[in-house]
C-alpha atoms as a PDB file:
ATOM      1  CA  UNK A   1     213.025 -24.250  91.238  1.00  0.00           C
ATOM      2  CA  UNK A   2     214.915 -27.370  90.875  1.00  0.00           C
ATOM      3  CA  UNK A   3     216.854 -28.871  94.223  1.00  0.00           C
ATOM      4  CA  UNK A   4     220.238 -28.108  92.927  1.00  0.00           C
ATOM      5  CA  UNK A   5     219.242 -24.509  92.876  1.00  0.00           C
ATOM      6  CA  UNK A   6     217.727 -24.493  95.877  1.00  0.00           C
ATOM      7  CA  UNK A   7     220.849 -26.677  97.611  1.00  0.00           C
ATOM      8  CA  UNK A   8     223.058 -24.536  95.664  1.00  0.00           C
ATOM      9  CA  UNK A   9     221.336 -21.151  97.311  1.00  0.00           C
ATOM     10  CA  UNK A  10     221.071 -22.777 100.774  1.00  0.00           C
ATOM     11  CA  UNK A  11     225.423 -23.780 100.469  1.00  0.00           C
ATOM     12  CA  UNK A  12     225.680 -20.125  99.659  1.00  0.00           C
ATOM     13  CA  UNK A  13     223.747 -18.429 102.085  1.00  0.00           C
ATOM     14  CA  UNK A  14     225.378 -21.141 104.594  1.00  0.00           C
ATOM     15  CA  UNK A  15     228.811 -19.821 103.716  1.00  0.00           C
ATOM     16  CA  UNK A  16     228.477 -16.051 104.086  1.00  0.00           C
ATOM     17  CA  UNK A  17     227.124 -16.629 107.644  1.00  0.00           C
ATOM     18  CA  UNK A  18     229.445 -18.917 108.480  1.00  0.00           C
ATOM     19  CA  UNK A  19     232.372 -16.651 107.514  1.00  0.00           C
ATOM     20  CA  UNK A  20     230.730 -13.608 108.800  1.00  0.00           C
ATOM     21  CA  UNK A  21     231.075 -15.951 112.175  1.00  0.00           C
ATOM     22  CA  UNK A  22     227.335 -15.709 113.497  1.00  0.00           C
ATOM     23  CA  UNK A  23     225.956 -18.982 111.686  1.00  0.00           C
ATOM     24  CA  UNK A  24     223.940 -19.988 114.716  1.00  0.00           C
ATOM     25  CA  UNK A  25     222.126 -16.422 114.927  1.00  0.00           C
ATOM     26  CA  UNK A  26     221.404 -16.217 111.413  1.00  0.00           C
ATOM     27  CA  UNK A  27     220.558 -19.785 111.240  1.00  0.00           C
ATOM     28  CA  UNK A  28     217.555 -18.699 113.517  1.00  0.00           C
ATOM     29  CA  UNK A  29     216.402 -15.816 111.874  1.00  0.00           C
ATOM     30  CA  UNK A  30     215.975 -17.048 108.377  1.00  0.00           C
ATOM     31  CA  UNK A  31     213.793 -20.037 109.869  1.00  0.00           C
ATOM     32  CA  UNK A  32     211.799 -17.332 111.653  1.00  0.00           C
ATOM     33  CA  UNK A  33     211.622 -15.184 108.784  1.00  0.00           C
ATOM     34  CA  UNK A  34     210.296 -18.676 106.602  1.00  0.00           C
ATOM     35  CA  UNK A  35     207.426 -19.104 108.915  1.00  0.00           C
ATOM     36  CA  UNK A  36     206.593 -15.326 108.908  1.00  0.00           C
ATOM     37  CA  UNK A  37     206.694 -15.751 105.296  1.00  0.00           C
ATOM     38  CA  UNK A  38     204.729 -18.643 104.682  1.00  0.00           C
ATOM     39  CA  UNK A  39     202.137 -17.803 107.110  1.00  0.00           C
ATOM     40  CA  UNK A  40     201.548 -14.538 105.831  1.00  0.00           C
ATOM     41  CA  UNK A  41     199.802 -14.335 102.662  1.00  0.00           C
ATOM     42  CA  UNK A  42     200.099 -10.230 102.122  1.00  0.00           C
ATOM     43  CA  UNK A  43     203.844 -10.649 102.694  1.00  0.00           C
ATOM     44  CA  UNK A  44     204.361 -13.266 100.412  1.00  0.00           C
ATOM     45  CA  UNK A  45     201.998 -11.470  97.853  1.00  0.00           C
ATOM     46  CA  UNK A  46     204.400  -8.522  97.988  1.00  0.00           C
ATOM     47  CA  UNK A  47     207.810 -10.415  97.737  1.00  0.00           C
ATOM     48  CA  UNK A  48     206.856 -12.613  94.877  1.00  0.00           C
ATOM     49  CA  UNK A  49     205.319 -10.272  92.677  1.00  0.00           C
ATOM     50  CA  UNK A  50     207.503  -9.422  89.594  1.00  0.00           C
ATOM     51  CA  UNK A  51     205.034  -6.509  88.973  1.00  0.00           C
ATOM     52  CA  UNK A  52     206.666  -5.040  92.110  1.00  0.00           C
ATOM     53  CA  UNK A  53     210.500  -3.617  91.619  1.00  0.00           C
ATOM     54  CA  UNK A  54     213.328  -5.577  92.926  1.00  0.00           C
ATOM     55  CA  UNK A  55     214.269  -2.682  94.713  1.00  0.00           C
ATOM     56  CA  UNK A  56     210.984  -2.249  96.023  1.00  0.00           C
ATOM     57  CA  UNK A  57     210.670  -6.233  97.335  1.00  0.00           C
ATOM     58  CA  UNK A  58     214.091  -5.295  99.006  1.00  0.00           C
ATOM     59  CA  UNK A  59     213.072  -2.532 101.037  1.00  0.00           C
ATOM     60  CA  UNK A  60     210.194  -4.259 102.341  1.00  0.00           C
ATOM     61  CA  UNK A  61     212.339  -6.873 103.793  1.00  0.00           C
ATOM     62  CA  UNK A  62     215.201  -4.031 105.057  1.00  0.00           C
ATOM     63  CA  UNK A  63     211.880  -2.339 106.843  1.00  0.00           C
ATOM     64  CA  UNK A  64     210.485  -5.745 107.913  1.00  0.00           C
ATOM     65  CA  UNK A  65     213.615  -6.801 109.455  1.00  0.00           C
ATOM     66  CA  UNK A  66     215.196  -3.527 110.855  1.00  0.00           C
ATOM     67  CA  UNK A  67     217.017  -3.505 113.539  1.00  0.00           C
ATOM     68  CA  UNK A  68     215.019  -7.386 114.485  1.00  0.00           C
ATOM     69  CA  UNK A  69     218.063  -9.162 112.670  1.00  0.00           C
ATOM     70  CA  UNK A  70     221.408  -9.069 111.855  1.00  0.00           C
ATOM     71  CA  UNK A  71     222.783  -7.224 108.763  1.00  0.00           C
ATOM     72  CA  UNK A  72     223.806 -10.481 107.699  1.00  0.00           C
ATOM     73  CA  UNK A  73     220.192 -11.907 107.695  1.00  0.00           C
ATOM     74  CA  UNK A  74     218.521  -9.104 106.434  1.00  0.00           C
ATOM     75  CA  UNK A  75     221.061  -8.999 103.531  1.00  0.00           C
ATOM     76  CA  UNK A  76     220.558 -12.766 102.580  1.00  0.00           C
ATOM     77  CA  UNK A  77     216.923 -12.476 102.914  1.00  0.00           C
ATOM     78  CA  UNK A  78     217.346  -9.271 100.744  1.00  0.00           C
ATOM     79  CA  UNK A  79     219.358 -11.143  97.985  1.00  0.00           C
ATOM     80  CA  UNK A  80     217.347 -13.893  97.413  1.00  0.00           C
ATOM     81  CA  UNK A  81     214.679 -12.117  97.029  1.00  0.00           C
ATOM     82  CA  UNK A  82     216.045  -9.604  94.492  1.00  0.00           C
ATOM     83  CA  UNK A  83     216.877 -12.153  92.284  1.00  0.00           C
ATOM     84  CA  UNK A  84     213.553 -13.181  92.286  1.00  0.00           C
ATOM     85  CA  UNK A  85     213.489 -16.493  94.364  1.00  0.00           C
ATOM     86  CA  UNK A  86     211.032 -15.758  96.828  1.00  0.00           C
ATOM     87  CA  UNK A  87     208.940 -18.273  96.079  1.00  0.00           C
ATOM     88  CA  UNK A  88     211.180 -20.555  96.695  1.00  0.00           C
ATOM     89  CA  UNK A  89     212.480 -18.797 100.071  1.00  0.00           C
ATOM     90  CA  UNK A  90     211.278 -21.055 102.737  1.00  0.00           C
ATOM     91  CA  UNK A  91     212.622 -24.594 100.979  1.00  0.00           C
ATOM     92  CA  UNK A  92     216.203 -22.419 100.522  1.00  0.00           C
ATOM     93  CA  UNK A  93     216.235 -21.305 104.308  1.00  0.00           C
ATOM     94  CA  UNK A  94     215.032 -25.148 105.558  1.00  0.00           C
ATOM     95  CA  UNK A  95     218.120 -26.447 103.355  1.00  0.00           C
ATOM     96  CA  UNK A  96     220.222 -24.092 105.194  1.00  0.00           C
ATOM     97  CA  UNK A  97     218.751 -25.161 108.466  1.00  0.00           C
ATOM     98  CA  UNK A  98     219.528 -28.795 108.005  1.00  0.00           C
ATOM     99  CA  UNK A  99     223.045 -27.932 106.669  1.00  0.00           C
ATOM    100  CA  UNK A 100     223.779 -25.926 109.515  1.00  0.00           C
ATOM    101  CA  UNK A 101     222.475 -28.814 111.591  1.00  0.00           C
ATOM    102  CA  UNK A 102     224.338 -31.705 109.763  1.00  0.00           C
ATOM    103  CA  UNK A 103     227.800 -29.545 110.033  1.00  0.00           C
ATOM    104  CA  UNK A 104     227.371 -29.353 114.276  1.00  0.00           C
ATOM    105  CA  UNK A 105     225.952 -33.316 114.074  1.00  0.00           C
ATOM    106  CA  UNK A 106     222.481 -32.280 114.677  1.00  0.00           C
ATOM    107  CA  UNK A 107     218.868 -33.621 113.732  1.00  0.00           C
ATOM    108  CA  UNK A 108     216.768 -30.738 113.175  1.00  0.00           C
ATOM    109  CA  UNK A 109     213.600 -30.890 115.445  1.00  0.00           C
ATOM    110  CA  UNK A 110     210.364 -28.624 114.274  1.00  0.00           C
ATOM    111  CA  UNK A 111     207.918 -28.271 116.895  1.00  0.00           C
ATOM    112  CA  UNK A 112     204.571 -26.215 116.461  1.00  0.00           C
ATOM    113  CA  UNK A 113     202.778 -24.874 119.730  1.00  0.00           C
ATOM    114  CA  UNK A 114     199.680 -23.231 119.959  1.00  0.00           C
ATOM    115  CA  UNK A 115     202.093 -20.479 122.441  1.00  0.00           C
ATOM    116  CA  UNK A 116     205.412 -19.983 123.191  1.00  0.00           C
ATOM    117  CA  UNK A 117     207.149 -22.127 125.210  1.00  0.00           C
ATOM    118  CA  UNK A 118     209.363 -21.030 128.490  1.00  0.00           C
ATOM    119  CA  UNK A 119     213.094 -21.881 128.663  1.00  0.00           C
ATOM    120  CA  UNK A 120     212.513 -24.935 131.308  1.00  0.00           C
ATOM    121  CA  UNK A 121     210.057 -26.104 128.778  1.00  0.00           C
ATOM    122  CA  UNK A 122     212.172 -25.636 125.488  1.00  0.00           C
ATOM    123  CA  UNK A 123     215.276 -27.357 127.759  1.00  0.00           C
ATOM    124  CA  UNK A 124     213.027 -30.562 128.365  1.00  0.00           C
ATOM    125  CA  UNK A 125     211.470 -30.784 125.615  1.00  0.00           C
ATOM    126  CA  UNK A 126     215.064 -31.407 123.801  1.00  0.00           C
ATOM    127  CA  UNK A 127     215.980 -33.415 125.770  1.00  0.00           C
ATOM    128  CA  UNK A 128     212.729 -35.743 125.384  1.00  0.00           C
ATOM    129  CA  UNK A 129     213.351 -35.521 121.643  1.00  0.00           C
ATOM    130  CA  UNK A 130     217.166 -36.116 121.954  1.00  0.00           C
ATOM    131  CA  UNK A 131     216.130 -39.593 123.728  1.00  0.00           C
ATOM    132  CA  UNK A 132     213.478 -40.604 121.540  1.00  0.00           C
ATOM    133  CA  UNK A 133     215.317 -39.721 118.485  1.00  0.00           C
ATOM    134  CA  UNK A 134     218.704 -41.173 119.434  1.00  0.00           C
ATOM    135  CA  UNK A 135     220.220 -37.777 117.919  1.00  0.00           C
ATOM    136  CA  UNK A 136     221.298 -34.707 119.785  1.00  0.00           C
ATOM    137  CA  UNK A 137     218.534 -32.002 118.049  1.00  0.00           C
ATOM    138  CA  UNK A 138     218.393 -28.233 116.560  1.00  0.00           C
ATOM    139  CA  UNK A 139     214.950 -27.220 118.327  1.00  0.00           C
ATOM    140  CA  UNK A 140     213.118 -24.812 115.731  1.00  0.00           C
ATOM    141  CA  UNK A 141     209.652 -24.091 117.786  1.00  0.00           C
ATOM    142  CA  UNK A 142     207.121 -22.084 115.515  1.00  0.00           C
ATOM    143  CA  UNK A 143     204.043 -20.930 117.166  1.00  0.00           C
ATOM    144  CA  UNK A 144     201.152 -21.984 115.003  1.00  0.00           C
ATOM    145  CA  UNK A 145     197.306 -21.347 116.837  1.00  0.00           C
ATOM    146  CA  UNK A 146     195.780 -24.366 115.034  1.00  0.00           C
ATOM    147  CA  UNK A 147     197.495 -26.363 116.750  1.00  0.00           C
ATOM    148  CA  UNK A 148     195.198 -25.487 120.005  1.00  0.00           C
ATOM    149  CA  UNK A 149     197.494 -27.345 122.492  1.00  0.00           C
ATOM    150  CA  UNK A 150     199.938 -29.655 123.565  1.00  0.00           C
ATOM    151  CA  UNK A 151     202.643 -30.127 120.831  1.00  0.00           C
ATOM    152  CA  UNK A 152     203.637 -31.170 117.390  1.00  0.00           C
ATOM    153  CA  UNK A 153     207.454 -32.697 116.618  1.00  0.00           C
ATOM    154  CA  UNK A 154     208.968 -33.555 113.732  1.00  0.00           C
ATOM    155  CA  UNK A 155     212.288 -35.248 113.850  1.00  0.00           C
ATOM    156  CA  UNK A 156     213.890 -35.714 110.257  1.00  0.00           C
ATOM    157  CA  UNK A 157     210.670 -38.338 109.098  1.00  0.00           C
ATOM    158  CA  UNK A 158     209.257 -38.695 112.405  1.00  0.00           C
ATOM    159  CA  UNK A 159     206.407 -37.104 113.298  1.00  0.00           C
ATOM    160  CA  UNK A 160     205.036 -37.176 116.850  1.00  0.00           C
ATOM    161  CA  UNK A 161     201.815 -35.449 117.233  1.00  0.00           C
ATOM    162  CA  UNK A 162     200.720 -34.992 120.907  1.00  0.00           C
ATOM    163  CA  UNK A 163     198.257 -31.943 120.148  1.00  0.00           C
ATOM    164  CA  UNK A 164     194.868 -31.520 121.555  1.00  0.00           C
ATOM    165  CA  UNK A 165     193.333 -31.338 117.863  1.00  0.00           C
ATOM    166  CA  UNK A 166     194.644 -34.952 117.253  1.00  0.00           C
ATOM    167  CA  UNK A 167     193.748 -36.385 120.645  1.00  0.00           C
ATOM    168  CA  UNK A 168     190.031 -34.877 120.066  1.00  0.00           C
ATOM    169  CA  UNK A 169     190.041 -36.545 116.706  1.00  0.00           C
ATOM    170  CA  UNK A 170     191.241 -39.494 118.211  1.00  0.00           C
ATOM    171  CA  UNK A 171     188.369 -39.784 120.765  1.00  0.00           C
ATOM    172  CA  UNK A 172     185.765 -38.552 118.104  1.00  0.00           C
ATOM    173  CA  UNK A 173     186.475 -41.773 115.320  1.00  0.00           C
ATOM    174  CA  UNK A 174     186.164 -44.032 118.671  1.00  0.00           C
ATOM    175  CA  UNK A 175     183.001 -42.737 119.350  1.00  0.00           C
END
C-alpha cells in the first residue's frame, strides 16, 4: 500500500482515539496487537486471506481481543482489517505510534527483551535512553526470545544493541 494510504489510515485511526479521549491506551494496544500480528504466522494467515469473509476476519479479532482491549482498539483493529488492509496493519499502527509520539514531543523508543522487564527496570531504562537520545521517549518493549538477553533499542535511526547474541558474535569474529 502506498505511504499516503498508510499515513492517511494511521491520521484516522489517530483521531477516533484521540476523540474517544483514551489515545495513550489505545496507542498501546495496537503496537501490542502489531507484534502479536507479525510474530504470528497462523494469525496473520487468517486476517489476510481474502478467501476468508470480512466478517469472518472481524470476529477473529473481536474474539482475539475480548475483553484484553478497549472497544475502541478492538474496533480499529476490526476496521482495518475489514477493508482488507491487514497486510499492511503493523506499518499503519507504527505510523500511529510515532504520531501519537510526535503530538506529546516524544521519540518513540522500541526495545526487544528476551523477558519482560519490571517497572524499576522499564523506569531506568527511559531514562538511559532519554539521556543518550537527547529526547524525552515513548518506551514500546516487545518481548522477542531471540534476543536471548540483555537488550535491543531503537531510537528513531539509532540502534543500540546490547544483547547477548551480539556480544557472543562479537567475541566469536575476534577469535
Amino acid at each position: 500500500m502506498s505511504d499516503a494510504r498508510i499515513e492517511g489510515y494511521a491520521r484516522a485511526l489517530f483521531e477516533i482515539a484521540r476523540a474517544e479521549g483514551n489515545l495513550d491506551e489505545v496507542e498501546d494496544e495496537l503496537f501490542r496487537f502489531a507484534r502479536s500480528y507479525e510474530s504470528n504466522d497462523a494469525l496473520r494467515a487468517a486476517l489476510t486471506d481474502d478467501m476468508v469473509p470480512a466478517d469472518r476476519r472481524q470476529a477473529i479479532v473481536e474474539s482475539l481481543l475480548g475483553d484484553r482491549a478497549t472497544a475502541t482498539t478492538m474496533q480499529l483493529v476490526s476496521m482495518v482489517i475489514g477493508s482488507g488492509r491487514g497486510r499492511d496493519l503493523p506499518e499503519i499502527i507504527d505510523s500511529l505510534v510515532a504520531r501519537a509520539s510526535a503530538s506529546k514531543d516524544l521519540a518513540v523508543a522500541e526495545v526487544r527483551t528476551a523477558v519482560a522487564l519490571s517497572d524499576d527496570q522499564v523506569d531506568r531504562l527511559k531514562a538511559a535512553l532519554t539521556n543518550s537520545s537527547g529526547h524525552e521517549v515513548n518506551l514500546k518493549v516487545v518481548i522477542d526470545p531471540t534476543v536471548i538477553g540483555g537488550v535491543v533499542a531503537t531510537v528513531g535511526d539509532s540502534v543500540i544493541d546490547g544483547s547477548v547474541r551480539t556480544r557472543l558474535d562479537q567475541l566469536k569474529s575476534r577469535l
